[in-house]
Protein backbone atom coordinates (compact mmCIF):
# COMPACT_ATOMS: atom_id res chain seq x y z
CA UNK A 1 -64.49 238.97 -124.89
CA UNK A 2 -64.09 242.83 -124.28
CA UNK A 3 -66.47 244.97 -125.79
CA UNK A 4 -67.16 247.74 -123.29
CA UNK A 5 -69.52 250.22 -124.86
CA UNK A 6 -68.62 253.66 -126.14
CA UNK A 7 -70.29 256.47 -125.06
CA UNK A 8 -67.54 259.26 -125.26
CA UNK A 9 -65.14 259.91 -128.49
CA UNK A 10 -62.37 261.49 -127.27
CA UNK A 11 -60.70 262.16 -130.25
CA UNK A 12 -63.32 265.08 -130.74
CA UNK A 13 -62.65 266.06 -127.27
CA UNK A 14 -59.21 266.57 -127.51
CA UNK A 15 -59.80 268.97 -130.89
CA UNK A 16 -62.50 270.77 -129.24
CA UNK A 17 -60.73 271.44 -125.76
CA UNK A 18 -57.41 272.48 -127.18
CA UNK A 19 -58.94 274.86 -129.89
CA UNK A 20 -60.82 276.10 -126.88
CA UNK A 21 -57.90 277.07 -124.51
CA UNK A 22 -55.78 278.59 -127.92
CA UNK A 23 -59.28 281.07 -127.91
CA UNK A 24 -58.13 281.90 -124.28
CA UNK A 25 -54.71 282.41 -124.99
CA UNK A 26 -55.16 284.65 -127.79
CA UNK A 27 -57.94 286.45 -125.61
CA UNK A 28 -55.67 287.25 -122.81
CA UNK A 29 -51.96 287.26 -124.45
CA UNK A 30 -50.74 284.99 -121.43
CA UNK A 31 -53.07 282.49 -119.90
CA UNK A 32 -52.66 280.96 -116.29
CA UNK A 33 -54.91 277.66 -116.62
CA UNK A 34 -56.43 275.86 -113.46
CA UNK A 35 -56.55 272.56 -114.26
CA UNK A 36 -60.04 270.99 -112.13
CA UNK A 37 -59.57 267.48 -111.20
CA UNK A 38 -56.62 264.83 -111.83
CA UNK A 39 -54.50 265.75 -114.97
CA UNK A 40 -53.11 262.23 -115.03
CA UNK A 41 -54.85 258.98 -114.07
CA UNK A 42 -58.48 260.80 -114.43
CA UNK A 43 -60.18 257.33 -113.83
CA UNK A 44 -63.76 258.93 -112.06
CA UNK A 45 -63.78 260.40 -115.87
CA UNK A 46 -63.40 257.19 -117.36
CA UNK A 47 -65.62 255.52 -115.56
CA UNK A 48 -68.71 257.72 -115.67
CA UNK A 49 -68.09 258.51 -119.41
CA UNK A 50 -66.78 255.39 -121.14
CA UNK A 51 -64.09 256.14 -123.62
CA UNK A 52 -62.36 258.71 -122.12
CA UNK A 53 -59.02 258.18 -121.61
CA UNK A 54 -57.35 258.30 -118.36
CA UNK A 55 -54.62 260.62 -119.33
CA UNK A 56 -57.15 262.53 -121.60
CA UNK A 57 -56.17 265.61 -120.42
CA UNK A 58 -52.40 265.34 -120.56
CA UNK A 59 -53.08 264.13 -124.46
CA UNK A 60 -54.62 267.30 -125.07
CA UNK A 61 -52.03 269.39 -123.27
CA UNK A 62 -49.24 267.69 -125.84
CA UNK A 63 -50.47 269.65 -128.57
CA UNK A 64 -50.03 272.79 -126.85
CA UNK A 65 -46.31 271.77 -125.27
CA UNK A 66 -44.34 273.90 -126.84
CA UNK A 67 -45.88 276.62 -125.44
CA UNK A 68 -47.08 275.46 -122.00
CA UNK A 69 -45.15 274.84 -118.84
CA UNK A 70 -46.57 273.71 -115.52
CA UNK A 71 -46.90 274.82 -112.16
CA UNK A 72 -47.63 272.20 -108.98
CA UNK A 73 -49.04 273.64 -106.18
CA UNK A 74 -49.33 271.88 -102.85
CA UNK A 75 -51.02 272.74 -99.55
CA UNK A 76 -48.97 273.39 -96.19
CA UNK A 77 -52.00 271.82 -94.84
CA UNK A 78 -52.15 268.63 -96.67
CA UNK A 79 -48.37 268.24 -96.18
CA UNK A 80 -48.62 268.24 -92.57
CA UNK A 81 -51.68 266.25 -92.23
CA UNK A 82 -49.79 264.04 -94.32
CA UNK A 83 -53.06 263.98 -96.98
CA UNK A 84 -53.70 260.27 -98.85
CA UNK A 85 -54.94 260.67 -102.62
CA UNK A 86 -57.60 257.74 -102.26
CA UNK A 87 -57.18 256.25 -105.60
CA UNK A 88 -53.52 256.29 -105.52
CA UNK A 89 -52.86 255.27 -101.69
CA UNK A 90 -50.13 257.72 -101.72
CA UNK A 91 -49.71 260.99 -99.60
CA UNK A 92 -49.97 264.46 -101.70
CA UNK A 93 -45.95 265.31 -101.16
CA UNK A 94 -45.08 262.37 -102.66
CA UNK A 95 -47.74 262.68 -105.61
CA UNK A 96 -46.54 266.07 -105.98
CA UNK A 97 -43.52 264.47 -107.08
CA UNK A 98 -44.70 261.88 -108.74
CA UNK A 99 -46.70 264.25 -110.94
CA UNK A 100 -43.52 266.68 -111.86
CA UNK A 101 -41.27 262.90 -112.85
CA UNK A 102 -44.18 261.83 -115.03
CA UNK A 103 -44.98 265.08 -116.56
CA UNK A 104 -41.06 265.39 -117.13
CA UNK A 105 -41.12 262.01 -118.69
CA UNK A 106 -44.02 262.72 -121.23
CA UNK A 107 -41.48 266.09 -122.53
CA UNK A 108 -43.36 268.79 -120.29
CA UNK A 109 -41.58 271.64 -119.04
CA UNK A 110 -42.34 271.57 -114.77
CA UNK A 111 -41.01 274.95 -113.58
CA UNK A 112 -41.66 274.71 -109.80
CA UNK A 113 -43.82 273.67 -107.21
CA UNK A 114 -45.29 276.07 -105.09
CA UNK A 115 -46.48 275.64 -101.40
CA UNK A 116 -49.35 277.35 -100.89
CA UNK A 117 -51.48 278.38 -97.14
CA UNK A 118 -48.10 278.41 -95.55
CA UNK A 119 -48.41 279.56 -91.68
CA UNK A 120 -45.19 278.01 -90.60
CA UNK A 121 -45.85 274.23 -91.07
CA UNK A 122 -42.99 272.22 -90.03
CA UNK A 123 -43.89 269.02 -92.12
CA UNK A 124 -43.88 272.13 -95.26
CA UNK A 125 -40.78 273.21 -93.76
CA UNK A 126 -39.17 269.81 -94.53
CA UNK A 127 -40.53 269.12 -97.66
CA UNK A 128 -39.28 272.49 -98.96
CA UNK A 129 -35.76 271.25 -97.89
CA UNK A 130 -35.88 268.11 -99.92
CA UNK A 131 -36.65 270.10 -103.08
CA UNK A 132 -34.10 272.77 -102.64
CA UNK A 133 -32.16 269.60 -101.68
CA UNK A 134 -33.14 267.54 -105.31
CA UNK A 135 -32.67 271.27 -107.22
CA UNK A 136 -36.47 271.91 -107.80
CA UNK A 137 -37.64 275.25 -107.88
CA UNK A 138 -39.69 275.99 -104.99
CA UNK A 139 -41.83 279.06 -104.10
CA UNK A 140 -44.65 279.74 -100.82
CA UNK A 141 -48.05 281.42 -100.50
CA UNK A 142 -49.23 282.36 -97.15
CA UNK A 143 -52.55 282.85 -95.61
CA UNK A 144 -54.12 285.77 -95.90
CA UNK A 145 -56.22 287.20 -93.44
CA UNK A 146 -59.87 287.79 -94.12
CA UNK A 147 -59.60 285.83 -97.42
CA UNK A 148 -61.67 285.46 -100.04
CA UNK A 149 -64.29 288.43 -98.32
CA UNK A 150 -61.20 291.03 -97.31
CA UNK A 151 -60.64 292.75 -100.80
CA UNK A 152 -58.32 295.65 -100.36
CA UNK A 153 -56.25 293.40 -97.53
CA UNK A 154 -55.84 290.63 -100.74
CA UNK A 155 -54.87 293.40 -103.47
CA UNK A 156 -52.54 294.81 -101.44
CA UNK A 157 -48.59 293.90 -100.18
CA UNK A 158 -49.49 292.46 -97.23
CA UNK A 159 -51.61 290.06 -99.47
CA UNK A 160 -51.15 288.78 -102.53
CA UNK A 161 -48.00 291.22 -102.68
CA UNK A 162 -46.61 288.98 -99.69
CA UNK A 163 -46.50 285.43 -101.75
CA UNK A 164 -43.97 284.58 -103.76
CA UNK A 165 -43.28 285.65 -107.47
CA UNK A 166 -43.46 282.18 -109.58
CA UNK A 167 -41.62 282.82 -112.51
CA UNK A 168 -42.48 281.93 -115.26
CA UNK A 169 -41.90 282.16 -119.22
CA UNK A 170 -44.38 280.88 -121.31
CA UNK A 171 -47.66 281.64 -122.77
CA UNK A 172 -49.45 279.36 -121.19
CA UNK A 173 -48.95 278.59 -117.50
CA UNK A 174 -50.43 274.91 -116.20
CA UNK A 175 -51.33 275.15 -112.44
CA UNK A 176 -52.01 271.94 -111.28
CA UNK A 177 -52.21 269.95 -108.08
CA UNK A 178 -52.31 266.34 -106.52
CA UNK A 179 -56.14 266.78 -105.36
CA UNK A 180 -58.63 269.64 -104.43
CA UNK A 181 -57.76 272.22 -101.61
CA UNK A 182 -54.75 272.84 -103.13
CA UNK A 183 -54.65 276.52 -104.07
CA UNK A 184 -54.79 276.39 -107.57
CA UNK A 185 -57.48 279.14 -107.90
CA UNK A 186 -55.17 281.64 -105.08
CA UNK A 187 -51.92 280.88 -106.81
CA UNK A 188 -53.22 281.74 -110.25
CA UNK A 189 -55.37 285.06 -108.80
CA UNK A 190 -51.50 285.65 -107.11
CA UNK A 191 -49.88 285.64 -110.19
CA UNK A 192 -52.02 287.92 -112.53
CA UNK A 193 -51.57 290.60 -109.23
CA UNK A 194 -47.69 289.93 -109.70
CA UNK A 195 -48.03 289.96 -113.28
CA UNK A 196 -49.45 293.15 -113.50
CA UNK A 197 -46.86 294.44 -111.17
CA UNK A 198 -44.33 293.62 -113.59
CA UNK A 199 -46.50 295.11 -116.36
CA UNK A 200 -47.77 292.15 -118.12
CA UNK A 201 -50.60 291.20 -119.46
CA UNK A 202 -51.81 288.02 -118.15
CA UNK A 203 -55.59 286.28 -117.75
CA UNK A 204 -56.95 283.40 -115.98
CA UNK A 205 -59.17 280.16 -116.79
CA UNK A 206 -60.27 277.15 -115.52
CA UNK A 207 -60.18 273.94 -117.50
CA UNK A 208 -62.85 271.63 -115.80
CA UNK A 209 -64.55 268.69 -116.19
CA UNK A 210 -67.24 268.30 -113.93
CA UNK A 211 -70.09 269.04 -113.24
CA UNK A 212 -70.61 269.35 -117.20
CA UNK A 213 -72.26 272.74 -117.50
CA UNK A 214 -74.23 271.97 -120.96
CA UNK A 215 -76.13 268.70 -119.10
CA UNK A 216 -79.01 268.93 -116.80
CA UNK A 217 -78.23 269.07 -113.09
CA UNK A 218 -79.63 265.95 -112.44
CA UNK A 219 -78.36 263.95 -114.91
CA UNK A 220 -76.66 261.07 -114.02
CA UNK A 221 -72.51 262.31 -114.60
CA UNK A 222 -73.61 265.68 -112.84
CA UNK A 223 -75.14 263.12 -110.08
CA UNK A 224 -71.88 261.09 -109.93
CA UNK A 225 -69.77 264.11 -109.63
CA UNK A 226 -71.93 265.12 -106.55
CA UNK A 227 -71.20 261.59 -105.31
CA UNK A 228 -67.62 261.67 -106.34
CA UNK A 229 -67.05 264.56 -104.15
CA UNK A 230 -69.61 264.04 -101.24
CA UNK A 231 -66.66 264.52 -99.01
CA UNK A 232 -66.61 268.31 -99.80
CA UNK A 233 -69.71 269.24 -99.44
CA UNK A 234 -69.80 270.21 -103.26
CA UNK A 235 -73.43 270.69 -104.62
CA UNK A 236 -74.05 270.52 -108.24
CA UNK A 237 -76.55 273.95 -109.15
CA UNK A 238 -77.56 276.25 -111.84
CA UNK A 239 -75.78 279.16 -112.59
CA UNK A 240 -77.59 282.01 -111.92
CA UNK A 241 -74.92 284.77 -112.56
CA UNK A 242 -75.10 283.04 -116.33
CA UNK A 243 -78.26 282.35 -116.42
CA UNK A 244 -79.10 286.74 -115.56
CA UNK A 245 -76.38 287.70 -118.51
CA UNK A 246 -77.55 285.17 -120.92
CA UNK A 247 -80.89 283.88 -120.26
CA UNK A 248 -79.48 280.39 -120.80
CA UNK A 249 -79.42 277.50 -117.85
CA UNK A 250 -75.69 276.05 -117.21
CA UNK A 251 -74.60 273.88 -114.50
CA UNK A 252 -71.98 275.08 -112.35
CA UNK A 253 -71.17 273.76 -108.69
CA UNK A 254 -71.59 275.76 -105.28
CA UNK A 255 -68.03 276.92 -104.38
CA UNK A 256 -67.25 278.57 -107.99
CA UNK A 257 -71.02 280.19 -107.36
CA UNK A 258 -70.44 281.22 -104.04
CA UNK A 259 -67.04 282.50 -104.58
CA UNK A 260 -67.71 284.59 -108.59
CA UNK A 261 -69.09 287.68 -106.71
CA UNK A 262 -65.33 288.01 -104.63
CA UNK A 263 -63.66 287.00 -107.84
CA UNK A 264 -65.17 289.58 -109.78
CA UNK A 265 -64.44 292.33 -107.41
CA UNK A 266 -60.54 290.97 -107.46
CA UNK A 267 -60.58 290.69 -111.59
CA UNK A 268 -61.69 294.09 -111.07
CA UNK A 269 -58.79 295.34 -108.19
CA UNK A 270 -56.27 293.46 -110.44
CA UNK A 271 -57.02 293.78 -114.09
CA UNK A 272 -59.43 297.17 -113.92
CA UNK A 273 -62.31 294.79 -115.07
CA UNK A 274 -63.40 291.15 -114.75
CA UNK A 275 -63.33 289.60 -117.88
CA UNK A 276 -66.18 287.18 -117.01
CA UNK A 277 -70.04 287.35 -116.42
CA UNK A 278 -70.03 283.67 -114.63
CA UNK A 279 -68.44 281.19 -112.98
CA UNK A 280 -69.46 279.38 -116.60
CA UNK A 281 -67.32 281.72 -118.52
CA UNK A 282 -64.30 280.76 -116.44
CA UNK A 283 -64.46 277.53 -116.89
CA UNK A 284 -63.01 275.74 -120.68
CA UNK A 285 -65.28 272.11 -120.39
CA UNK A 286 -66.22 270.25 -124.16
CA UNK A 287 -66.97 267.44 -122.28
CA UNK A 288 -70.49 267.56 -123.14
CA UNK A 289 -70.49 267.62 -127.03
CA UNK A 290 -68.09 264.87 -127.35
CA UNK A 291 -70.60 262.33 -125.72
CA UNK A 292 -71.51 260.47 -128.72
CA UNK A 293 -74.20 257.65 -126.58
CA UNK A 294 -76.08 259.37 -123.70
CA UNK A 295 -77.84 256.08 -122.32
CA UNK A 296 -74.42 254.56 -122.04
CA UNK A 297 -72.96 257.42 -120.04
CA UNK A 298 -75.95 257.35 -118.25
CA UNK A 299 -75.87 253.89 -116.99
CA UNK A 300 -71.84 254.38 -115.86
CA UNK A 301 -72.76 256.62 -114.31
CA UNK A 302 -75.16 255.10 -112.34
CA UNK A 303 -72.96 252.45 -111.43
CA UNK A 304 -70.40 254.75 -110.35
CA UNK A 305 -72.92 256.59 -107.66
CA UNK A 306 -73.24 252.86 -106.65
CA UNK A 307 -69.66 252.36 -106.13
CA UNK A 308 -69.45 255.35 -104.72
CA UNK A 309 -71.92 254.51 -101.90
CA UNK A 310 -70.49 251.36 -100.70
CA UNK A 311 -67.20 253.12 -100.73
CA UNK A 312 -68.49 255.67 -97.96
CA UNK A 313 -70.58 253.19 -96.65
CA UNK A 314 -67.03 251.23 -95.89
CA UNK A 315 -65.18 254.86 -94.61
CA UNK A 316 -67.83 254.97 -92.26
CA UNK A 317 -67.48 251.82 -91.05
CA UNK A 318 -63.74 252.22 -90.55
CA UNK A 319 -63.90 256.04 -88.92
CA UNK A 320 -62.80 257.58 -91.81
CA UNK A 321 -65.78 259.41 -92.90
CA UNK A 322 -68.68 260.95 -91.31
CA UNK A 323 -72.23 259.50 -91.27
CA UNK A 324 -73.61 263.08 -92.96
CA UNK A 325 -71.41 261.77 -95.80
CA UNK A 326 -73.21 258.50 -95.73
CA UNK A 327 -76.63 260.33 -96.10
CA UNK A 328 -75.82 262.40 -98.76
CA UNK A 329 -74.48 259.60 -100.74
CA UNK A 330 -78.54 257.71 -100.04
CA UNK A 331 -80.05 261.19 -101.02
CA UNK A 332 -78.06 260.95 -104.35
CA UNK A 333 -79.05 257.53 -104.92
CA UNK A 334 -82.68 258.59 -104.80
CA UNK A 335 -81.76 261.31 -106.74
CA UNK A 336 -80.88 259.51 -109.22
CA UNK A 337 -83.27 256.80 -109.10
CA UNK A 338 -80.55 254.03 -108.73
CA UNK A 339 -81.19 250.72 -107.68
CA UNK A 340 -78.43 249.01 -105.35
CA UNK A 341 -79.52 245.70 -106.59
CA UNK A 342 -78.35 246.56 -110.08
CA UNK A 343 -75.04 246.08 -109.78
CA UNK A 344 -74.48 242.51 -110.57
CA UNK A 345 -71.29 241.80 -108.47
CA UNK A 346 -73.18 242.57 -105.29
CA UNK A 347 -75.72 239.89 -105.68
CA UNK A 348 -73.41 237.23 -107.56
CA UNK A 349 -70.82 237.65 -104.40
CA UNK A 350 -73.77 237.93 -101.84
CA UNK A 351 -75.08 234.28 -103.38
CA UNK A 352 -71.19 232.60 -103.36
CA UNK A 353 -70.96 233.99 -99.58
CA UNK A 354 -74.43 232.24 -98.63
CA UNK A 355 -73.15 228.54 -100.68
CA UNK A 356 -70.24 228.60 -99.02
CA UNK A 357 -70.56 230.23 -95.79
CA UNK A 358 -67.52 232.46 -95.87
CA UNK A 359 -66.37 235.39 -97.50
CA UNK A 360 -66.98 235.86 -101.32
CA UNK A 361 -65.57 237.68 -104.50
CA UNK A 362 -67.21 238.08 -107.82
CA UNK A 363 -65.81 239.77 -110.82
CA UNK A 364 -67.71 240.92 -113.72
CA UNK A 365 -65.51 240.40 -117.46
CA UNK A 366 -66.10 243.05 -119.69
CA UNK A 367 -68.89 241.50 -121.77
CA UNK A 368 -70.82 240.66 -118.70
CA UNK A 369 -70.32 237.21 -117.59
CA UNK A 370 -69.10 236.82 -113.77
CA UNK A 371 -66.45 234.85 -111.78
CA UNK A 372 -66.24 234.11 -108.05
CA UNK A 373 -63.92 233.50 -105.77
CA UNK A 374 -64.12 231.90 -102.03
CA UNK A 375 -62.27 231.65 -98.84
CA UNK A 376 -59.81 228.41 -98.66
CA UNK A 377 -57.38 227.26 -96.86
CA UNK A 378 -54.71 228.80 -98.37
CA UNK A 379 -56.34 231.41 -100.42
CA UNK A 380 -58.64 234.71 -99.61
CA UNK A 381 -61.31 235.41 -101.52
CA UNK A 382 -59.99 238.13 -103.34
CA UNK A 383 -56.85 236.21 -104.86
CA UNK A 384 -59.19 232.85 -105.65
CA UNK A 385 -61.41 235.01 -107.33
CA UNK A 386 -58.60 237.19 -109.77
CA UNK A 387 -57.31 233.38 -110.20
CA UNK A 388 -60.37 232.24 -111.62
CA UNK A 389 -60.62 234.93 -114.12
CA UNK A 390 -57.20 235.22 -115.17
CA UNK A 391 -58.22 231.22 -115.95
CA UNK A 392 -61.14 232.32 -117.53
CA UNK A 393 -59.33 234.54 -119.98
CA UNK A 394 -56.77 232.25 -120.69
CA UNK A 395 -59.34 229.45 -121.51
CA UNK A 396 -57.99 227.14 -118.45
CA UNK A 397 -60.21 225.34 -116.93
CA UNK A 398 -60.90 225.72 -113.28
CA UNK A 399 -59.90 222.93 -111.63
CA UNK A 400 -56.73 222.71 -113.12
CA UNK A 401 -53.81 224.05 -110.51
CA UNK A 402 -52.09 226.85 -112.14
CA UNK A 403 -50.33 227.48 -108.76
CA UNK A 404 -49.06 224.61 -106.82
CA UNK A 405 -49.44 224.23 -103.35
CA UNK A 406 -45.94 223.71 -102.74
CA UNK A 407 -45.32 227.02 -103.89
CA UNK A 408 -48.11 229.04 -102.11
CA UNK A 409 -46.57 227.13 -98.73
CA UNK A 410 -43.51 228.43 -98.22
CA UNK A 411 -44.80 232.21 -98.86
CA UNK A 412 -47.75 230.77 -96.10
CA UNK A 413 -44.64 229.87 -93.83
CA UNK A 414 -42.52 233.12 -94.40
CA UNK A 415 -45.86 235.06 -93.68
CA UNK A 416 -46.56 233.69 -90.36
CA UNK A 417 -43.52 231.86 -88.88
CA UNK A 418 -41.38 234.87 -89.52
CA UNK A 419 -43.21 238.17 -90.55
CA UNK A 420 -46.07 237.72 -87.80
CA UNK A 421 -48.96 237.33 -89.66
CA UNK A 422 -51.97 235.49 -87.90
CA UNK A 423 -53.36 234.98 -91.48
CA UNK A 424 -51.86 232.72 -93.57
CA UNK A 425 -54.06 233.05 -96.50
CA UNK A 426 -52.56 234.94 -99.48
CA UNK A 427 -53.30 238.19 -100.39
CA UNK A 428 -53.75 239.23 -104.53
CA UNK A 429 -50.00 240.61 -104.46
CA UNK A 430 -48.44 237.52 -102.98
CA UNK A 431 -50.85 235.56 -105.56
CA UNK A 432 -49.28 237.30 -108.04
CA UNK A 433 -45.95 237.07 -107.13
CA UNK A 434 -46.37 233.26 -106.73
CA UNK A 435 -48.06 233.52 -110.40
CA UNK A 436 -45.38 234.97 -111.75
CA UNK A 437 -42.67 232.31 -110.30
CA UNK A 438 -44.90 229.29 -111.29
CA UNK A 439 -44.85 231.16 -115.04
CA UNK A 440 -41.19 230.01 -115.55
CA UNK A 441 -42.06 226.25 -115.49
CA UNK A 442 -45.83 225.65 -115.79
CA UNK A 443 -47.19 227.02 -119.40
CA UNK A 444 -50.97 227.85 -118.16
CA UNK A 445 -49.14 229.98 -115.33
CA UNK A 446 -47.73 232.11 -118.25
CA UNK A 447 -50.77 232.33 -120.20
CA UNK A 448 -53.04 233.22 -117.09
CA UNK A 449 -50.13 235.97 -116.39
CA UNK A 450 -50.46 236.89 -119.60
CA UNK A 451 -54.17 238.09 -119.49
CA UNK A 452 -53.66 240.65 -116.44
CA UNK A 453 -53.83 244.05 -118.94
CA UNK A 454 -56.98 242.81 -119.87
CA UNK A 455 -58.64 243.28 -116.05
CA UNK A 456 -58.65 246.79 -116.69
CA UNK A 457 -62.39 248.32 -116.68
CA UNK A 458 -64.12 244.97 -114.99
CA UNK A 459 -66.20 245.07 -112.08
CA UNK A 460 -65.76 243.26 -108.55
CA UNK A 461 -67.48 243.30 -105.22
CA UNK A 462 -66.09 241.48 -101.78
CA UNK A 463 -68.93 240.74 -99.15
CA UNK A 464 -66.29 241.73 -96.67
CA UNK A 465 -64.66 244.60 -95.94
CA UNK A 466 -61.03 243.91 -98.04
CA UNK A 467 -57.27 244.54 -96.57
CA UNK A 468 -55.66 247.58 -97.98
CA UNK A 469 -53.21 245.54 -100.12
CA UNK A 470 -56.21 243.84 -101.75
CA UNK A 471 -57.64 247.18 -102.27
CA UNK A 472 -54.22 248.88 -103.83
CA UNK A 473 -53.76 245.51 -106.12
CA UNK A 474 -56.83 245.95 -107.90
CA UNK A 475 -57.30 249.56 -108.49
CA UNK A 476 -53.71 248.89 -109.97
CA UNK A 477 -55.07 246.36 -112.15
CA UNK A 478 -57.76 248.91 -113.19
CA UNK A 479 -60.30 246.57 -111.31
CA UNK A 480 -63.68 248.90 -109.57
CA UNK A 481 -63.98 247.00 -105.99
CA UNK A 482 -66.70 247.73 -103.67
CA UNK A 483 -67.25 245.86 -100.75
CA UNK A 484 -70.17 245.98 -98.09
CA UNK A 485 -69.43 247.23 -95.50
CA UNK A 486 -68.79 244.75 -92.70
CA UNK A 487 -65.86 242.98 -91.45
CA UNK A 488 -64.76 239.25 -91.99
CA UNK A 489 -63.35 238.92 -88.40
């Protein structure tokens, strides 16, 4: 029943990237390496190029973890705004952490975390505190005036001199974060000025992902990076700095463009001469020749500018993003010749909501064939649909009760007689809880339970705008939700 198509082998991935980054390490003698987008839970990855693992990345760094430690670097800024990593739900501090325990957990070495555009920040002040308080090394970088443009004030002591000494040991230093903004790029640049203080040799690179420099700009995953991070005003473009050294067209994005001609002049302040022509050269991507089916790639990605659209489309709606956002995401669309009516869920929820004259939920199984779900009395659309295909998979049929109603009840009761809720319909996490309960007694309860792993990767669309616990239970699931953008109320 789940026969998702292949379009990247990652297995060739993993060889190529970590034979690449040894090259850098023996190039330089010590390596600092920025790691571009999410070194665990990399699901935008997995999405727009199927077969790629998740935790890709962190599989690759294994081979090299005797030799590797890693740094996590947070901003002041993102502390204090207290800063939400969308897929996660979960604010940057506590990702931060998050990110050292599960690193720790896989055998890494985490040496510190370092906070980094520091001007005082009481909310950085605190957070400081609770890792002196839990024993964690902990190091700051501060602003610095004039920066990137102000050369001599960033090579100098009142600069990069100012920040904090990281120390570290190993050959090859990890500097990670929870999301972008994070002063990866400024904490490595920091080091190699310390480094050379302390009369080492040490280099810089940056392992990235997207946009993947050896596919055309307008191809589809270089499209769905664009749309992945509309929010940031990145543009996908050629590299012309690579493209005057070596004749040859790469695909780079606009900030590493914009910022190679103030990274070459600090190379050249720090290390005498910049070891790079182009923002290319920094970067350490294989993506690209381990894409074994380009049409399939193509067409998740496609889907994925899709989801991305409703997903602003929604932010917009709830004052969380701005319409300029909204129009870039159309733009890409065109771009990228994408029709809204081709993903399936829409239409198959859209039709459900017209039969029954409430809010809808379809899912999509893995080999294509689709579920709904509708508003009842004592279920939301969301948890009658993820009932239905958990029946589905189990080979129940749908009018049989897997739940019964004098369980769901009581949790109705506790819900509004004593927790104030003015709905008393359940949402997918009390659904599951009350799945779980009815498991003990009631053998279809335990085989529908029993199907959950296999909701991972399946598509779903809600023709109203969905609560945030609905939201956070099925990107836990592994479930890609859009909704359109209206409310039900």
């Amino acid at each position: 029943m789940d026969n998702q198509k292949i379009g990247f082998d990652s297995k060739k991935y993993l060889e190529l990237q970590s034979k690449e980054i040894k090259k850098r390490i023996a190039k330089f003698g010590k390596l600092y390496l920025e790691f571009g987008g999410k070194l665990f839970d990399d699901f935008h990855a997995s999405r727009v190029l199927p077969g790629f693992v998740p935790d890709n990345k962190l599989q690759m760094l294994e081979q090299l973890k005797d030799e590797a430690e890693i740094i996590i670097v947070i901003s002041a800024e993102a502390i204090e705004t207290n800063k939400i990593r969308g897929d996660l739900g979960i604010t940057y501090d506590e990702d931060a952490l998050r990110l050292k325990s599960a690193l720790e957990d896989r055998g890494f070495y985490v040496s510190s975390i370092v906070i980094t555009q520091y001007t005082g920040q009481m909310a950085a002040d605190r957070f400081r505190n609770r890792l002196q308080a839990l024993g964690i090394p902990t190091y700051t970088t501060y602003m610095i005036d004039g920066y990137p443009a102000n050369i001599p004030a960033i090579i100098s002591d009142e600069g990069y001199g100012k920040n904090d000494f990281v120390k570290t040991t190993r050959n090859l230093v990890v500097v990670t974060a929870p999301g972008p903004g994070s002063g990866k790029m400024a904490t490595c640049l920091s080091q190699l000025y310390h480094e050379q203080k302390h009369g080492v040799k040490a280099g810089y690179a940056k392992f990235e992902t997207f946009p993947v420099w050896n596919l055309p700009l307008k191809h589809p995953v270089n499209l769905a990076y664009e749309a992945a991070t509309a929010d940031l005003d990145d543009v996908n473009m050629i590299d012309p700095f690579h493209l005057e050294a070596y004749g040859k067209t790469t695909i780079n994005y606009n900030r590493d463009v914009e910022v190679f001609p103030v990274l070459e002049s600090i190379f050249e302040g720090i290390l005498g001469e910049c070891p790079y022509k182009s923002p290319t050269d920094m970067g350490v991507n294989m993506v690209g020749y381990a894409i074994v089916d380009d049409e399939v790639c193509k067409e998740a990605s496609r889907q994925e500018i899709i989801r991305r659209y409703f997903e602003t489309a929604c932010n917009v709606k709830r004052g969380l993003a701005s319409k300029n956002e909204l129009i870039k995401q159309e733009l890409i669309i065109k771009q990228a010749n994408v029709d809204l009516n081709s993903r399936q869920v829409v239409n198959a929820a859209l039709k459900k909501e017209e039969e029954t004259n409430g809010p809808a939920v379809a899912i999509m199984a893995n080999d294509g064939h689709m579920v709904t779900g509708k508003t009842s009395r004592l279920l939301g659309a969301c948890s009658s649909a993820l009932l239905n295909i958990l029946k589905d998979l189990a080979g129940i049929d749908h009018d049989v009760k897997i739940i019964s109603p004098e369980v769901i009840e009581p949790i109705q009761s506790l819900k509004t007689h004593y927790l104030g809720s003015k709905n008393p319909r359940l949402h997918t996490d009390e659904i599951l809880i009350a799945l779980s309960s009815s498991a003990n007694t009631n053998p279809d309860a335990k085989k529908a339970l029993q199907q959950l792993p296999r909701l991972k990767g399946m598509q779903a669309h809600s023709t109203v705008i969905l609560s945030s616990v609905d939201l956070s239970t099925l990107k836990k699931l592994g479930i890609a939700i859009t909704c359109t953008p209206k409310y039900e109320d």
